[in-house]
Protein backbone atom coordinates (compact mmCIF):
# COMPACT_ATOMS: atom_id res chain seq x y z
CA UNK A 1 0.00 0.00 0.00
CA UNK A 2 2.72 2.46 -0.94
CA UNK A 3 2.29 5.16 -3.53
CA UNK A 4 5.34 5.58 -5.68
CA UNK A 5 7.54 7.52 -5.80
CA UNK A 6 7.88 7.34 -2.11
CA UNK A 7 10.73 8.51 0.27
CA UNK A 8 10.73 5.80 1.99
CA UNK A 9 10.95 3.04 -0.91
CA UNK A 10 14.74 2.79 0.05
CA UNK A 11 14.10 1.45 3.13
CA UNK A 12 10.89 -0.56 1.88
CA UNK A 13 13.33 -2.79 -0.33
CA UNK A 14 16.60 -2.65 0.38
CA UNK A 15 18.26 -5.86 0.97
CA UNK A 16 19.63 -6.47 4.45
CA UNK A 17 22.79 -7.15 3.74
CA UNK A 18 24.90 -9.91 6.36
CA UNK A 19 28.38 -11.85 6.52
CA UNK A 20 27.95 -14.02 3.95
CA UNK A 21 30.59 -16.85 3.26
CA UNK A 22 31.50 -19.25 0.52
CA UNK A 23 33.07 -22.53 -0.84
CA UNK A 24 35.30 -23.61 -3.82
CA UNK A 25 36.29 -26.66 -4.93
CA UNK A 26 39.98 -28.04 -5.15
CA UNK A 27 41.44 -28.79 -8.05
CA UNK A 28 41.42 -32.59 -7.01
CA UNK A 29 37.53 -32.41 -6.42
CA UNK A 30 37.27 -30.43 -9.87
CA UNK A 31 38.90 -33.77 -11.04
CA UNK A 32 36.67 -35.77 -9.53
CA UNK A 33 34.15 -33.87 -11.27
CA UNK A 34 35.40 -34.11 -14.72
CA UNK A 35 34.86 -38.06 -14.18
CA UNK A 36 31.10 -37.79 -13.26
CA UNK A 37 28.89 -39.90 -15.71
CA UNK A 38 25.89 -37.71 -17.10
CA UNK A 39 22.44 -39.32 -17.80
CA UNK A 40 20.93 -36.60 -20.06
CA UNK A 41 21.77 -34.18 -22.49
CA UNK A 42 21.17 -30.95 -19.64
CA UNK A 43 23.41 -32.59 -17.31
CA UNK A 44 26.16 -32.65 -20.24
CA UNK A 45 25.51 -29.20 -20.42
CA UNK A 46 25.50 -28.39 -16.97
CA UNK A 47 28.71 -30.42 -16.60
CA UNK A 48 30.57 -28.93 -19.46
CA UNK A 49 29.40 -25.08 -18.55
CA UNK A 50 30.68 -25.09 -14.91
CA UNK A 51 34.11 -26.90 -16.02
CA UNK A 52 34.48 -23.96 -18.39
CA UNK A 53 33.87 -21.57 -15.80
CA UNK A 54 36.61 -23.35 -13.64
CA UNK A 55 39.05 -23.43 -16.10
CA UNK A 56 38.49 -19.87 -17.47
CA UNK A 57 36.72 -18.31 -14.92
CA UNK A 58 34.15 -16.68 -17.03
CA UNK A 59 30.89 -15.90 -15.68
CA UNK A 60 27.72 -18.45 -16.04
CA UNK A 61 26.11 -15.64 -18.81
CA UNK A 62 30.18 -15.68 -20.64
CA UNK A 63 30.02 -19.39 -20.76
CA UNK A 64 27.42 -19.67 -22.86
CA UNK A 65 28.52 -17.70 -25.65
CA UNK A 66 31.82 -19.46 -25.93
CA UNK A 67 33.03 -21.28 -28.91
CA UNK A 68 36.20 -22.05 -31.04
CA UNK A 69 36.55 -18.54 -32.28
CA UNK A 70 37.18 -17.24 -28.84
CA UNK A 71 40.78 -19.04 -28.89
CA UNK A 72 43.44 -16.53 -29.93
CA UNK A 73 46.86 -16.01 -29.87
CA UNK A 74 48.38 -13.35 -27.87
CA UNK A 75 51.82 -11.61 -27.98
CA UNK A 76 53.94 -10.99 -24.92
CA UNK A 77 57.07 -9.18 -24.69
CA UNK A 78 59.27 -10.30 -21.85
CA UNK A 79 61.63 -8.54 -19.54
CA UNK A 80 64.71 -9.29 -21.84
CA UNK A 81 62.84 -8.30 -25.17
CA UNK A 82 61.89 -11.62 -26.32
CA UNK A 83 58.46 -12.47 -27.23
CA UNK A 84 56.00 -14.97 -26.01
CA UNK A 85 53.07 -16.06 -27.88
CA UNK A 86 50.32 -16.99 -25.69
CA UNK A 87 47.47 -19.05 -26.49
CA UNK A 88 44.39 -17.80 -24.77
CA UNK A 89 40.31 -17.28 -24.34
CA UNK A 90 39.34 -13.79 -25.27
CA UNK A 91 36.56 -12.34 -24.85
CA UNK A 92 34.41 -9.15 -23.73
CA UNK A 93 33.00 -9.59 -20.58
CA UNK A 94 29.10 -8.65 -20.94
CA UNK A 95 28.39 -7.53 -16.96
CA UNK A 96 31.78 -5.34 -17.62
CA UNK A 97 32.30 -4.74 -20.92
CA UNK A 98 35.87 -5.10 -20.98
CA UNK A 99 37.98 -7.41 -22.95
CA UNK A 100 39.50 -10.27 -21.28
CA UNK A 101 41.92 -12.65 -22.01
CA UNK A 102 42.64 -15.65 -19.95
CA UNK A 103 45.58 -18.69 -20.62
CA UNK A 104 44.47 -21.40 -22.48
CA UNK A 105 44.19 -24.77 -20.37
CA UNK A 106 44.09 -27.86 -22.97
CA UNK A 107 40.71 -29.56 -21.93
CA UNK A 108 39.31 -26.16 -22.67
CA UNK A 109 39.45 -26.43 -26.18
CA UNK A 110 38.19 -30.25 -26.30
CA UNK A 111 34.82 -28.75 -23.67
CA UNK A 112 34.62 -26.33 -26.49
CA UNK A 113 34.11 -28.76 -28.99
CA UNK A 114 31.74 -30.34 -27.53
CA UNK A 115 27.87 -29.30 -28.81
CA UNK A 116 25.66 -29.27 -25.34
CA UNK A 117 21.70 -28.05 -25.39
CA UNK A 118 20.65 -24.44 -23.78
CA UNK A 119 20.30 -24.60 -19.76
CA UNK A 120 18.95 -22.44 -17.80
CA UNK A 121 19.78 -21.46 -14.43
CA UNK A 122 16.82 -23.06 -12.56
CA UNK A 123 18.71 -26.22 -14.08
CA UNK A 124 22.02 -25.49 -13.56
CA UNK A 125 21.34 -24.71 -10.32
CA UNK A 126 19.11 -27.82 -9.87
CA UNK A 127 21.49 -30.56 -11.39
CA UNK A 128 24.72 -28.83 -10.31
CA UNK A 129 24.64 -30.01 -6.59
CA UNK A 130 23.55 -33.53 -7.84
CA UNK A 131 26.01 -33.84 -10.33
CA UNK A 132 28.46 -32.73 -7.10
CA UNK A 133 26.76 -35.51 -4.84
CA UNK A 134 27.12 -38.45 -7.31
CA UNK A 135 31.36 -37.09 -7.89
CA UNK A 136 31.81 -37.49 -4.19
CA UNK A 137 32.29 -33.83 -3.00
CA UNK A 138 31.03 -34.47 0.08
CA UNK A 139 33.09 -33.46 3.67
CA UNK A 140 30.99 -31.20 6.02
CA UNK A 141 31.00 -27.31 5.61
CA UNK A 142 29.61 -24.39 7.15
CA UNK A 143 28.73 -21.57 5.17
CA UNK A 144 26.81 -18.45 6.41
CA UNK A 145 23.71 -17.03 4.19
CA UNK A 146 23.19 -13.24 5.04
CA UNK A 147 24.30 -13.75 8.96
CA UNK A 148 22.92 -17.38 8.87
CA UNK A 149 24.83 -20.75 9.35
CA UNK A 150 24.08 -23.40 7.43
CA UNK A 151 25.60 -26.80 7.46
CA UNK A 152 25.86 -29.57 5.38
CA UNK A 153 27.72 -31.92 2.70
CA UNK A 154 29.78 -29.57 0.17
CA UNK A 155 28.06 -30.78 -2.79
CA UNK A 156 25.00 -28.87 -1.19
CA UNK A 157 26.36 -25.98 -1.63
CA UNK A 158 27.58 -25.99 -4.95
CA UNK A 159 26.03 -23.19 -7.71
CA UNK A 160 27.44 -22.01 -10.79
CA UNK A 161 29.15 -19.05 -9.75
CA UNK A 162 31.04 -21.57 -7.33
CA UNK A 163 33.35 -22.37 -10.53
CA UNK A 164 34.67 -18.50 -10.60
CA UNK A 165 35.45 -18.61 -7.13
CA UNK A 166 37.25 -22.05 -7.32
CA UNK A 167 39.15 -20.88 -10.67
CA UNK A 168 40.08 -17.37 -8.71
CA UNK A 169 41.46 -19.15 -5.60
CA UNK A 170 42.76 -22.23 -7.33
CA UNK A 171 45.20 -20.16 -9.79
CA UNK A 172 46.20 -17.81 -6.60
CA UNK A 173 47.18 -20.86 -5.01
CA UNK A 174 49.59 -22.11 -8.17
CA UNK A 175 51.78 -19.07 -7.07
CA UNK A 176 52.06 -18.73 -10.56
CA UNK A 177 49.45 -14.68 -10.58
CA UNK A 178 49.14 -12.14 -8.38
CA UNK A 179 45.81 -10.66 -7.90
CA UNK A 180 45.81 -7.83 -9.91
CA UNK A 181 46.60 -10.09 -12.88
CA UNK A 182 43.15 -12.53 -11.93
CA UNK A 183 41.40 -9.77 -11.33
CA UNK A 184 42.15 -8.79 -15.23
CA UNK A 185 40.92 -12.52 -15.58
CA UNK A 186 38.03 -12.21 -14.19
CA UNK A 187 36.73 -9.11 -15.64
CA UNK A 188 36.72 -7.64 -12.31
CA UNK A 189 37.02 -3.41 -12.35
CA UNK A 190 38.52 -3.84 -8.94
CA UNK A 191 41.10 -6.26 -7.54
CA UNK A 192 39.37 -5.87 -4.17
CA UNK A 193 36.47 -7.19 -5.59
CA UNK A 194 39.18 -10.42 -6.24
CA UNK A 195 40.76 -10.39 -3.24
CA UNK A 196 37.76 -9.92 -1.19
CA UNK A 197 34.79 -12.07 -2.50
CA UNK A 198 36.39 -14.59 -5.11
CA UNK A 199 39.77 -15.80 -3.15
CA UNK A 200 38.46 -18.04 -0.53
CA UNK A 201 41.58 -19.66 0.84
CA UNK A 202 43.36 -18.11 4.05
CA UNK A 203 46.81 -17.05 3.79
CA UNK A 204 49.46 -18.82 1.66
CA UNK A 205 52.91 -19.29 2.83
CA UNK A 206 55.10 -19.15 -0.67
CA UNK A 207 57.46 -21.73 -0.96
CA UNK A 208 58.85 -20.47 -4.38
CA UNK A 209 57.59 -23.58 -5.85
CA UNK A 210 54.78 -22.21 -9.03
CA UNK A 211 52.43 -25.07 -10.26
CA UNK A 212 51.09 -23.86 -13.27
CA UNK A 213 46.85 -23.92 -13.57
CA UNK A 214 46.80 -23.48 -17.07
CA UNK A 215 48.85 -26.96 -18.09
């Protein structure tokens, strides 16, 4: 019963905002995914959309416009003046705009070959957590929901946005980017944004030794 505009329509429906906390998965349990078994045509999609978003950490509405053309090579010039030529995934980044180019990881160009149906995110976020369950990503996890606990088996817990958050702290933990540089990944305008939401590990003791993501 409020007449709009109204001065108080901030207040009406603004979203309480509370400590909210999230998981990722490992890049042992994003192996164990890989090896799933699908039983329909959506789960193949499901399956091959969030592995993208792992490996490239594009966002769910990115993914879905992929295909071969996206592969490019880019041009480096080192330290010492020689050149690298990088293959990679570019594209523009629709919540952004902004061009993005990420390192080519092998299996991404065989998941890009691969011809999968539409899916929406009702289903993604339906068969995602089952998908999860039958991989055996399980281990119990609390996460907090707007100041609430929750508890359960991980595979609960996993959406599609849980693949940029694994790719983001997976490839800080390889030692071999610093944030700035997955931030540019990401499509992020801020590296806080990065270091704040998408990294989920604690703090990493550097041994020296770099073990490459992107391989």
């Amino acid at each position: 019963k409020i007449s709009f505009p109204a001065e108080v329509y901030a207040k009406i429906l603004k979203w309480k905002k509370g400590t909210t906390t999230s998981i990722y998965l490992t890049n042992s349990e994003i192996r164990k995914f890989m090896q799933v078994k699908t039983e329909s045509d959506i789960e193949k999609a499901v399956k091959v959309r969030f592995l993208l978003s792992c490996f490239t950490g594009c966002r769910w509405s990115d993914v879905t416009k992929l295909n071969l053309s996206n592969i490019t090579f880019t041009e480096y010039e080192n330290i010492d003046s020689s050149i690298d030529t990088v293959k990679e995934i570019s594209y523009v980044s629709e919540k952004t705009n902004t061009d993005t180019n990420v390192p080519l990881k092998p299996c991404v160009e065989e998941l890009l070959r691969d011809s999968v149906a539409e899916v929406s995110n009702a289903q993604a976020n339906y068969i995602l957590p089952r998908l999860c369950e039958r991989a055996g990503i399980r281990g119990m996890v609390k996460v907090v929901k707007a100041d609430k606990m929750q508890e359960g088996e991980k595979w609960e817990f996993v959406r599609p946005h849980t693949a940029r958050k694994s790719f983001a702290t997976n490839v800080y933990l390889s030692g071999e980017y610093d944030i700035r540089s997955i931030s540019k990944m990401m499509g992020h305008a801020s590296s806080a944004t990065t270091e704040q939401t998408y990294i989920l590990c604690g703090y990493v003791r550097r041994t020296g030794i770099i073990r490459s993501y992107f391989e």
